[in-house]
PDB file of N, CA and C in Angstrom:
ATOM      1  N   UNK A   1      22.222-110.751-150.709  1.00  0.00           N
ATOM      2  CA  UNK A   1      23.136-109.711-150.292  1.00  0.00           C
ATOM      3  C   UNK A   1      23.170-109.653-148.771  1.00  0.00           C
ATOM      4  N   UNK A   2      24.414-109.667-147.905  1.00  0.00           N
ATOM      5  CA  UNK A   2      24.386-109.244-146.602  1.00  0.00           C
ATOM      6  C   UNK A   2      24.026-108.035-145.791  1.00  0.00           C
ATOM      7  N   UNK A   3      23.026-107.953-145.123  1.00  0.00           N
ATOM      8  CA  UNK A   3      22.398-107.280-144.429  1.00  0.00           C
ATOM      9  C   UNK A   3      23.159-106.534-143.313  1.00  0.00           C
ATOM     10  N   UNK A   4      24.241-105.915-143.291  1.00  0.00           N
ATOM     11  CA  UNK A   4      25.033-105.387-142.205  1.00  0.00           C
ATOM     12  C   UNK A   4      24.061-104.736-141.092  1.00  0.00           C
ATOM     13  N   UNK A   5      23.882-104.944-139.467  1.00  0.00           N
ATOM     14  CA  UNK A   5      22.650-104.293-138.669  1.00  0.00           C
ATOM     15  C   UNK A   5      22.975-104.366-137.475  1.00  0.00           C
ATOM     16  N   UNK A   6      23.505-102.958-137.527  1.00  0.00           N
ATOM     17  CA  UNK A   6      24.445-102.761-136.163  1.00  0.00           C
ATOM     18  C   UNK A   6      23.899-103.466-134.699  1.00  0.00           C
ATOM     19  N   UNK A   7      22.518-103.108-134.506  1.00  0.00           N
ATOM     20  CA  UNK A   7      21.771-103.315-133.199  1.00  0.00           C
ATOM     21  C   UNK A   7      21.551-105.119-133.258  1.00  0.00           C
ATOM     22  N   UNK A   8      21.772-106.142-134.229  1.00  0.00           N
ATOM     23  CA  UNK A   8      22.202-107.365-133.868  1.00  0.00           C
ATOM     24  C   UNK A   8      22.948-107.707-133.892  1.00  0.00           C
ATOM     25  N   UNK A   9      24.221-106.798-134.121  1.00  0.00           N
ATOM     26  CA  UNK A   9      25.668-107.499-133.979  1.00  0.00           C
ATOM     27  C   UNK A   9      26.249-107.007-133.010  1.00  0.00           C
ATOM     28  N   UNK A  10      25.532-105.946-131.947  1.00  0.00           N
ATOM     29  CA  UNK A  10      25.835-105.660-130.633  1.00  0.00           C
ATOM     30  C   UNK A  10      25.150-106.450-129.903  1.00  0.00           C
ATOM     31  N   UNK A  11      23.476-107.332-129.774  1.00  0.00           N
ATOM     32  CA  UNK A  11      23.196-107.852-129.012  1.00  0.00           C
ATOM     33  C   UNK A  11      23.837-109.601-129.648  1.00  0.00           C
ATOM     34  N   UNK A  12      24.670-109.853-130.224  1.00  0.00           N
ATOM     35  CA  UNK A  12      25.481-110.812-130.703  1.00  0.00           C
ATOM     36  C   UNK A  12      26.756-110.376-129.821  1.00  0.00           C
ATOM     37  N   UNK A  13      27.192-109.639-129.832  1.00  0.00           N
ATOM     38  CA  UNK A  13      28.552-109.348-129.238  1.00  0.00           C
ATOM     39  C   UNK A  13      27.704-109.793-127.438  1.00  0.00           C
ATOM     40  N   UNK A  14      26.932-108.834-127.313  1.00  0.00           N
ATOM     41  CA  UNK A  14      26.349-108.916-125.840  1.00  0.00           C
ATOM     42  C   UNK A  14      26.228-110.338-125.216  1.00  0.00           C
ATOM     43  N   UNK A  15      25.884-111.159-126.289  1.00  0.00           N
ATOM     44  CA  UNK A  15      25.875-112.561-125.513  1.00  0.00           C
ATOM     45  C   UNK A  15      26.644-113.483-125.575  1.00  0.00           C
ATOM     46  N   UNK A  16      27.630-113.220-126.720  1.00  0.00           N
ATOM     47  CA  UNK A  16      28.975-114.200-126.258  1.00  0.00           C
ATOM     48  C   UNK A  16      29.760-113.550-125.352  1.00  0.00           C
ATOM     49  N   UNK A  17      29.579-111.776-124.769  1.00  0.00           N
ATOM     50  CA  UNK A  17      30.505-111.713-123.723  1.00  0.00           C
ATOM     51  C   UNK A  17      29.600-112.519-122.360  1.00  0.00           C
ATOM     52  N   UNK A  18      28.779-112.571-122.153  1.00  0.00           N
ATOM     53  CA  UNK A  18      27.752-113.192-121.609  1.00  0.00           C
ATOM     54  C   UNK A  18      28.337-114.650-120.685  1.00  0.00           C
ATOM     55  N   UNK A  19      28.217-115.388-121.827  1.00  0.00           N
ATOM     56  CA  UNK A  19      28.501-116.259-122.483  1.00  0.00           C
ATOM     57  C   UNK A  19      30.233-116.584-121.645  1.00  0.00           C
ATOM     58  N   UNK A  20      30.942-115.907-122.279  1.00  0.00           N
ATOM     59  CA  UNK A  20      32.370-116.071-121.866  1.00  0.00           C
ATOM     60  C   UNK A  20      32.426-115.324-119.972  1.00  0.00           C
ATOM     61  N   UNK A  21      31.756-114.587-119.980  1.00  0.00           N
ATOM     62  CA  UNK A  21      31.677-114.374-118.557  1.00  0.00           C
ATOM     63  C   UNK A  21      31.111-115.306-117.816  1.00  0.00           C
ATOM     64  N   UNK A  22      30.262-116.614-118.172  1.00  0.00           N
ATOM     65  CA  UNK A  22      30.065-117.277-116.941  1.00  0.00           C
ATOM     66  C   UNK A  22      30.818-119.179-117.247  1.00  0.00           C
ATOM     67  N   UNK A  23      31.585-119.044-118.312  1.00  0.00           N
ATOM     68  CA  UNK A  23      32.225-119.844-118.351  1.00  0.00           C
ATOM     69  C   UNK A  23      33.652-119.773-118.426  1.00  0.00           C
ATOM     70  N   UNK A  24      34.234-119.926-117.402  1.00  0.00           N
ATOM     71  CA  UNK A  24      35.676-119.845-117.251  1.00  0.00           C
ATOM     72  C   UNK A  24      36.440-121.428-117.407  1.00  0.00           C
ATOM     73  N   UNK A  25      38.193-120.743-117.414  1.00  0.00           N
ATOM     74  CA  UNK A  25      38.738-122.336-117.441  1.00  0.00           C
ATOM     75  C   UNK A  25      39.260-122.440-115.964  1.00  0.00           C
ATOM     76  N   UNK A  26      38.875-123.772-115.580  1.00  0.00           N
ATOM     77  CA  UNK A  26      39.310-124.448-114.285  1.00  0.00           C
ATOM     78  C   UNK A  26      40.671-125.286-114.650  1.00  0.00           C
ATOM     79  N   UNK A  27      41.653-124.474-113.414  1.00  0.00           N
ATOM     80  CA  UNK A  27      42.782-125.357-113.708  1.00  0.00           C
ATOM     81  C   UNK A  27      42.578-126.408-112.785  1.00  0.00           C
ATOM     82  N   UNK A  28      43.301-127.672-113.662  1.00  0.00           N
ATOM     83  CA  UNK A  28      43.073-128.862-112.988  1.00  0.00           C
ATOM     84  C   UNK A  28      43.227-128.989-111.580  1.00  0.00           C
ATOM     85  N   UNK A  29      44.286-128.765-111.199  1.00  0.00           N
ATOM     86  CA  UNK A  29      45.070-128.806-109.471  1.00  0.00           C
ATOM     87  C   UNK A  29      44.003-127.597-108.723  1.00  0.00           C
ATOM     88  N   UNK A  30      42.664-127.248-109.194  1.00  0.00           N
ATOM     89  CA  UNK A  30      41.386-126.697-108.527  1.00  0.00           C
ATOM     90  C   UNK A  30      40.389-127.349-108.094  1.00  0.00           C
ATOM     91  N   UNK A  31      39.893-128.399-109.348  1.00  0.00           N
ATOM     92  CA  UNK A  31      39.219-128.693-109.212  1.00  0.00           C
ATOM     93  C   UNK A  31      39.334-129.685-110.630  1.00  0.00           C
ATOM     94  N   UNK A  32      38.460-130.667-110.240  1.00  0.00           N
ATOM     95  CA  UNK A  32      38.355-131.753-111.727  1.00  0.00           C
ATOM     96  C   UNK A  32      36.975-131.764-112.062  1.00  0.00           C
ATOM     97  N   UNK A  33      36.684-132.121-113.588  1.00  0.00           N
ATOM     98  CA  UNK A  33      35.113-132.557-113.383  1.00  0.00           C
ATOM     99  C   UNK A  33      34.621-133.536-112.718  1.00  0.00           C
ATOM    100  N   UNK A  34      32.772-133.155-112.756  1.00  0.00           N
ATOM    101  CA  UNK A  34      32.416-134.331-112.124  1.00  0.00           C
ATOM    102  C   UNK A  34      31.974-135.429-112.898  1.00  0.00           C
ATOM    103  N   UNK A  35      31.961-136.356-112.938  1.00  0.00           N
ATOM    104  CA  UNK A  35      31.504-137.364-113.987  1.00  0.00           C
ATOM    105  C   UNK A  35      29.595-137.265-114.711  1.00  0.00           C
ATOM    106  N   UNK A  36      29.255-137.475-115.772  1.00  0.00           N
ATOM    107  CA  UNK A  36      28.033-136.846-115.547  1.00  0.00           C
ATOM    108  C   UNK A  36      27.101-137.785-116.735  1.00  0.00           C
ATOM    109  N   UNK A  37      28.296-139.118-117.150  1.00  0.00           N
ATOM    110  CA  UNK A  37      27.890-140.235-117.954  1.00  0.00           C
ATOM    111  C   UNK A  37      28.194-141.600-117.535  1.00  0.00           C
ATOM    112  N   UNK A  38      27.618-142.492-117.415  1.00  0.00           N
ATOM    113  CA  UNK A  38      27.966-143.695-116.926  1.00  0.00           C
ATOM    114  C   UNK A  38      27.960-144.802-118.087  1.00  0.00           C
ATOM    115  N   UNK A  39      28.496-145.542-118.339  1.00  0.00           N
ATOM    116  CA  UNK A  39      28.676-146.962-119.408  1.00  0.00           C
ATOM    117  C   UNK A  39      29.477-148.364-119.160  1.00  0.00           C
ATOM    118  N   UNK A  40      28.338-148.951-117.988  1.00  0.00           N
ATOM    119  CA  UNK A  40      29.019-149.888-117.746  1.00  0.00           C
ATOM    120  C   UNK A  40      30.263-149.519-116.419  1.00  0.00           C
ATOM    121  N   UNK A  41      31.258-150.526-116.278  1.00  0.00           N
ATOM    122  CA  UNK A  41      32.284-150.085-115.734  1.00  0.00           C
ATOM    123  C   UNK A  41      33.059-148.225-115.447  1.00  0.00           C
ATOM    124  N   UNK A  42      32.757-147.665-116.644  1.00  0.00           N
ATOM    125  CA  UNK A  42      33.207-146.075-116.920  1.00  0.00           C
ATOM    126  C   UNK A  42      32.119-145.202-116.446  1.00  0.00           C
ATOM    127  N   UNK A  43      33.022-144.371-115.509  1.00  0.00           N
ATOM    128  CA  UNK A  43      32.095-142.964-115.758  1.00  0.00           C
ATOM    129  C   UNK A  43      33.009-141.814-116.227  1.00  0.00           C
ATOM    130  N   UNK A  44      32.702-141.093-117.290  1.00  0.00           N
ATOM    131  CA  UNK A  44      33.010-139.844-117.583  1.00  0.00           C
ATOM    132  C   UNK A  44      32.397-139.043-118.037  1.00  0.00           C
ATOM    133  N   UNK A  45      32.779-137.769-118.411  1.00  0.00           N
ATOM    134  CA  UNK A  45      32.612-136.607-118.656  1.00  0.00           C
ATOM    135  C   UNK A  45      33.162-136.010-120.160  1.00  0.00           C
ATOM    136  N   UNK A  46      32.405-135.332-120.883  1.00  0.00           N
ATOM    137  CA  UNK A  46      33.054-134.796-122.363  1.00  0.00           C
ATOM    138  C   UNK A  46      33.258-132.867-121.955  1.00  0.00           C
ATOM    139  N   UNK A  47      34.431-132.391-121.648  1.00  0.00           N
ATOM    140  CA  UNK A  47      34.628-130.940-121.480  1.00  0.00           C
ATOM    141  C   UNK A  47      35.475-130.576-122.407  1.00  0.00           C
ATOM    142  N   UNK A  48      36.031-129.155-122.407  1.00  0.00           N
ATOM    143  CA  UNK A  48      36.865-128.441-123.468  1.00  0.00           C
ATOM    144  C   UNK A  48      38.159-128.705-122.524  1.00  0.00           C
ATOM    145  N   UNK A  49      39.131-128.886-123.284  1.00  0.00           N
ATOM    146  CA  UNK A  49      39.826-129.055-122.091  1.00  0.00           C
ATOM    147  C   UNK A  49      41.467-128.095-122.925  1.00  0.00           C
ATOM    148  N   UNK A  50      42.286-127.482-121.896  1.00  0.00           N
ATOM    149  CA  UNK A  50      43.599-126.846-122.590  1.00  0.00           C
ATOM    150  C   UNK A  50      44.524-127.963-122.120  1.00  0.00           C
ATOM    151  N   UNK A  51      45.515-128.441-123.264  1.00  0.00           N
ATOM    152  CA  UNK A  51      46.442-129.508-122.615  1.00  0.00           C
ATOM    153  C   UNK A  51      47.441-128.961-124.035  1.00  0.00           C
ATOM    154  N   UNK A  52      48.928-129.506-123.745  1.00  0.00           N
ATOM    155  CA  UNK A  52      49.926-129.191-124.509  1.00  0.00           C
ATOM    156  C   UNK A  52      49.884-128.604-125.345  1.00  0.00           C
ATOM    157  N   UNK A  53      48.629-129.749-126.758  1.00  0.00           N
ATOM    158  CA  UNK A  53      49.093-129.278-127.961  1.00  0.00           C
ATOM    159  C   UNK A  53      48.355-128.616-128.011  1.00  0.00           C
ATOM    160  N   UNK A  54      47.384-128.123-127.826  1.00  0.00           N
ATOM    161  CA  UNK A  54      46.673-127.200-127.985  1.00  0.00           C
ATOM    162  C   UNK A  54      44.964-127.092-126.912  1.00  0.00           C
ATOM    163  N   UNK A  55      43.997-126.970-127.697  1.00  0.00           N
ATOM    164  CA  UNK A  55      42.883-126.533-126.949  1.00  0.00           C
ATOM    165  C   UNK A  55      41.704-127.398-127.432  1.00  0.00           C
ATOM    166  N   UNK A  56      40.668-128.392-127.412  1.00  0.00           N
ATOM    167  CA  UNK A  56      39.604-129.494-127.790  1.00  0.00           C
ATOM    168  C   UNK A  56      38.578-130.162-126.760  1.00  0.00           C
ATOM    169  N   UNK A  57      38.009-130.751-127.396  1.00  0.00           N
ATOM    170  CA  UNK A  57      37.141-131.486-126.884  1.00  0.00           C
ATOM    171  C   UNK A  57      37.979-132.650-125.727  1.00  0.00           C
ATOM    172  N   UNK A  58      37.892-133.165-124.843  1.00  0.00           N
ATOM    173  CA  UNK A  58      38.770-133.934-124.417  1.00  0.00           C
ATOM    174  C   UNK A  58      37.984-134.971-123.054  1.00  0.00           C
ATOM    175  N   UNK A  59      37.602-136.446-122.772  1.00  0.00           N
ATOM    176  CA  UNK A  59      37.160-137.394-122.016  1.00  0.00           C
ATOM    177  C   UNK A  59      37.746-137.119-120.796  1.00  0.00           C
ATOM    178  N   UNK A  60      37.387-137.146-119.568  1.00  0.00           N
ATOM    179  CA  UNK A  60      37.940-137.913-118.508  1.00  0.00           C
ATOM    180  C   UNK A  60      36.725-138.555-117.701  1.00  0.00           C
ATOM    181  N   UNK A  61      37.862-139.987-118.032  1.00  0.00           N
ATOM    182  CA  UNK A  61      37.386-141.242-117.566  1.00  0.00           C
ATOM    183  C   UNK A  61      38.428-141.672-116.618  1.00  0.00           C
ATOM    184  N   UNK A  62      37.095-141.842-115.410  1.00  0.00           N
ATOM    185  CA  UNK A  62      37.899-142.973-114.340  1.00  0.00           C
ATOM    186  C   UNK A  62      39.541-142.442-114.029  1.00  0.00           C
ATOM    187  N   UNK A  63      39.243-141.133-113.520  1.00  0.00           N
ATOM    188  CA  UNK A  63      40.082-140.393-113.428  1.00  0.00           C
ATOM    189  C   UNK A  63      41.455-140.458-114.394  1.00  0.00           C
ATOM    190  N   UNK A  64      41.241-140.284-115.476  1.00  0.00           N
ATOM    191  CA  UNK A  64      42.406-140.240-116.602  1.00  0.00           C
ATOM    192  C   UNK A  64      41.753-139.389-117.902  1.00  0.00           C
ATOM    193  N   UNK A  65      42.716-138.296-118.706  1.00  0.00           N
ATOM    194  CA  UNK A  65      42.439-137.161-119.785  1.00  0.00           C
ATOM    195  C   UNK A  65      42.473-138.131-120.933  1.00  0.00           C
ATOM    196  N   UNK A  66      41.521-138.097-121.626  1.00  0.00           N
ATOM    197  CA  UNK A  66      41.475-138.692-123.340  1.00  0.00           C
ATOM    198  C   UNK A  66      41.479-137.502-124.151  1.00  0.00           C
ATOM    199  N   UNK A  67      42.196-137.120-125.055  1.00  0.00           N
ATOM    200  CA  UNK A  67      41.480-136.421-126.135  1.00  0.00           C
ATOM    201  C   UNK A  67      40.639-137.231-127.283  1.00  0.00           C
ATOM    202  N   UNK A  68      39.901-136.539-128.230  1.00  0.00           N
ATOM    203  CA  UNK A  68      39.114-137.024-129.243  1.00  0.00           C
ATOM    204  C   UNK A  68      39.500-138.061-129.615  1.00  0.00           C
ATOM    205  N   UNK A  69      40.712-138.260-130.009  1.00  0.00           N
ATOM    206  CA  UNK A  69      41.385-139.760-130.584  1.00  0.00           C
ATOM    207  C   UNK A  69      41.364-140.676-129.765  1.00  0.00           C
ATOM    208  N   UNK A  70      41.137-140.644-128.365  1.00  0.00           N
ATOM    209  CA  UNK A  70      41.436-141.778-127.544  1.00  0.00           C
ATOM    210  C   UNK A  70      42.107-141.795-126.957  1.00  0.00           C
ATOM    211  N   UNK A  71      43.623-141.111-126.877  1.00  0.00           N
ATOM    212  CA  UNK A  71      44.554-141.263-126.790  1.00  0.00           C
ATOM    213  C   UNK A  71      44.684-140.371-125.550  1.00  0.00           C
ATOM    214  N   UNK A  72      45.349-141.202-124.783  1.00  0.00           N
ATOM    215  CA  UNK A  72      45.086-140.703-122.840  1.00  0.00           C
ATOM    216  C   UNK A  72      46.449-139.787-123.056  1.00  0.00           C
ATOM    217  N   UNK A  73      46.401-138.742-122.242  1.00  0.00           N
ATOM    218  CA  UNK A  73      47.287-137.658-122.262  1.00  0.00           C
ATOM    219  C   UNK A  73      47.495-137.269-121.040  1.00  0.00           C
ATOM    220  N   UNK A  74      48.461-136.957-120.304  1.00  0.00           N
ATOM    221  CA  UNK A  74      48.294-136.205-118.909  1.00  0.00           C
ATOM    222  C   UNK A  74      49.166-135.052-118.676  1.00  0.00           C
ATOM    223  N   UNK A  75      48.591-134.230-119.872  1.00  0.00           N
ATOM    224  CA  UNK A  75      49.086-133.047-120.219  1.00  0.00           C
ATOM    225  C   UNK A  75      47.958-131.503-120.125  1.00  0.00           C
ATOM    226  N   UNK A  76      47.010-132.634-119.712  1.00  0.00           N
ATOM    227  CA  UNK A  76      45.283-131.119-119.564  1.00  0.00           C
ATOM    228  C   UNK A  76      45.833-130.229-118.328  1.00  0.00           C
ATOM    229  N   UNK A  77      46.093-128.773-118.501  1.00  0.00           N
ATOM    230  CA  UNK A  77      45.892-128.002-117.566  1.00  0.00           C
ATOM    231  C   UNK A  77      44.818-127.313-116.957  1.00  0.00           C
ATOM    232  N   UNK A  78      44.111-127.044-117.798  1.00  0.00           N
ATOM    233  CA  UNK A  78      42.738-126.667-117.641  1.00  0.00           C
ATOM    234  C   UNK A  78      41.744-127.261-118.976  1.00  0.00           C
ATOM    235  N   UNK A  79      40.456-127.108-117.811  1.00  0.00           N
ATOM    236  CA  UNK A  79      38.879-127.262-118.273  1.00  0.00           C
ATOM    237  C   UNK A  79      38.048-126.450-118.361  1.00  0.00           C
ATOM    238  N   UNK A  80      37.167-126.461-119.362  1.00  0.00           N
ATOM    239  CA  UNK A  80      35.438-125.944-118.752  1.00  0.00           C
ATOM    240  C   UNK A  80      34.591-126.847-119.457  1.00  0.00           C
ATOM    241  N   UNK A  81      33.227-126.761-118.653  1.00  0.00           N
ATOM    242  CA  UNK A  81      32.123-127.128-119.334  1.00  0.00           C
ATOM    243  C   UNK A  81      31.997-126.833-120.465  1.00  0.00           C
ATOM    244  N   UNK A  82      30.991-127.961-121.415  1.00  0.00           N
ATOM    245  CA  UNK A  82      30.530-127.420-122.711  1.00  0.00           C
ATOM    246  C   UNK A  82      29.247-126.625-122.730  1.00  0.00           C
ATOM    247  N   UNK A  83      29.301-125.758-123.706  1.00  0.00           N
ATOM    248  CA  UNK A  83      28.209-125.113-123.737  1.00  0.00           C
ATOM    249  C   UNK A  83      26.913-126.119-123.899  1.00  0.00           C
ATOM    250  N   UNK A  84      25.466-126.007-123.542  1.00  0.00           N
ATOM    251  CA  UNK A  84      24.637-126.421-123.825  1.00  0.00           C
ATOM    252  C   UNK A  84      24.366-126.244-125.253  1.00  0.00           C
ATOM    253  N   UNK A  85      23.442-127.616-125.879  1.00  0.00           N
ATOM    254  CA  UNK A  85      22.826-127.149-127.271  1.00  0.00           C
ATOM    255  C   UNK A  85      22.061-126.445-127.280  1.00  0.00           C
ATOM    256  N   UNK A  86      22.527-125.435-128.717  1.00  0.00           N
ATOM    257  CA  UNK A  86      21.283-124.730-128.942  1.00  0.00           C
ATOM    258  C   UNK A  86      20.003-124.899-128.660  1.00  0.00           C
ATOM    259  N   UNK A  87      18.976-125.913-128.985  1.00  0.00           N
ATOM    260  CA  UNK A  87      18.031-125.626-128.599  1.00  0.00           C
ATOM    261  C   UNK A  87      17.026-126.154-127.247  1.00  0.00           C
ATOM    262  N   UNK A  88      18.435-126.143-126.583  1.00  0.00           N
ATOM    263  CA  UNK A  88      18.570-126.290-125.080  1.00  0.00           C
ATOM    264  C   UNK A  88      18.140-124.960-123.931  1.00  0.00           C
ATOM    265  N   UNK A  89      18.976-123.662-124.673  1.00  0.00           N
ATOM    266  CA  UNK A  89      19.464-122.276-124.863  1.00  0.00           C
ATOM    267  C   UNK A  89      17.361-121.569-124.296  1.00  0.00           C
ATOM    268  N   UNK A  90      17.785-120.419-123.636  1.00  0.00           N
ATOM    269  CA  UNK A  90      16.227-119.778-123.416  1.00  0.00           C
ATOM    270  C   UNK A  90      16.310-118.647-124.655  1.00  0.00           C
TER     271      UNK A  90
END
């Protein structure tokens, strides 16, 4: 049975506003990421990125936008970092 408990679903609320307060979206024409993986010839970066169709995971490599599929797009308006893994987290 679910345990409804007010005082952890306020310190739940408390840390995704947290959370959303220190991660904002960077519009591109601000600033770009910095690269923070290397492979060979490529360096890129895996961020959230907002572009046309919508909002995902999205590459930039060697200064050019991939989304998940591969498929280079130069439609990203904005970025942010990904959150760290959980048990990354203090």
């Amino acid at each position: 049975m679910f345990n409804f408990n007010f005082t952890n679903t306020t310190k739940a609320v408390a840390g995704i506003n947290t959370v959303s307060d220190t991660r904002k979206w960077i519009a591109v024409t601000e600033a770009l990421p910095e690269y923070t993986r290397h492979a060979g010839p490529y360096s890129f970066v895996i961020v959230l990125a907002a572009y046309a169709a919508g909002v995902g995971e999205a590459m930039f490599c060697n200064d050019q936008w991939f989304i998940l599929c591969g498929i280079e797009t130069s439609s990203v308006t904005h970025w942010m970092p990904l959150p760290e893994h959980p048990d990354k987290e203090v």
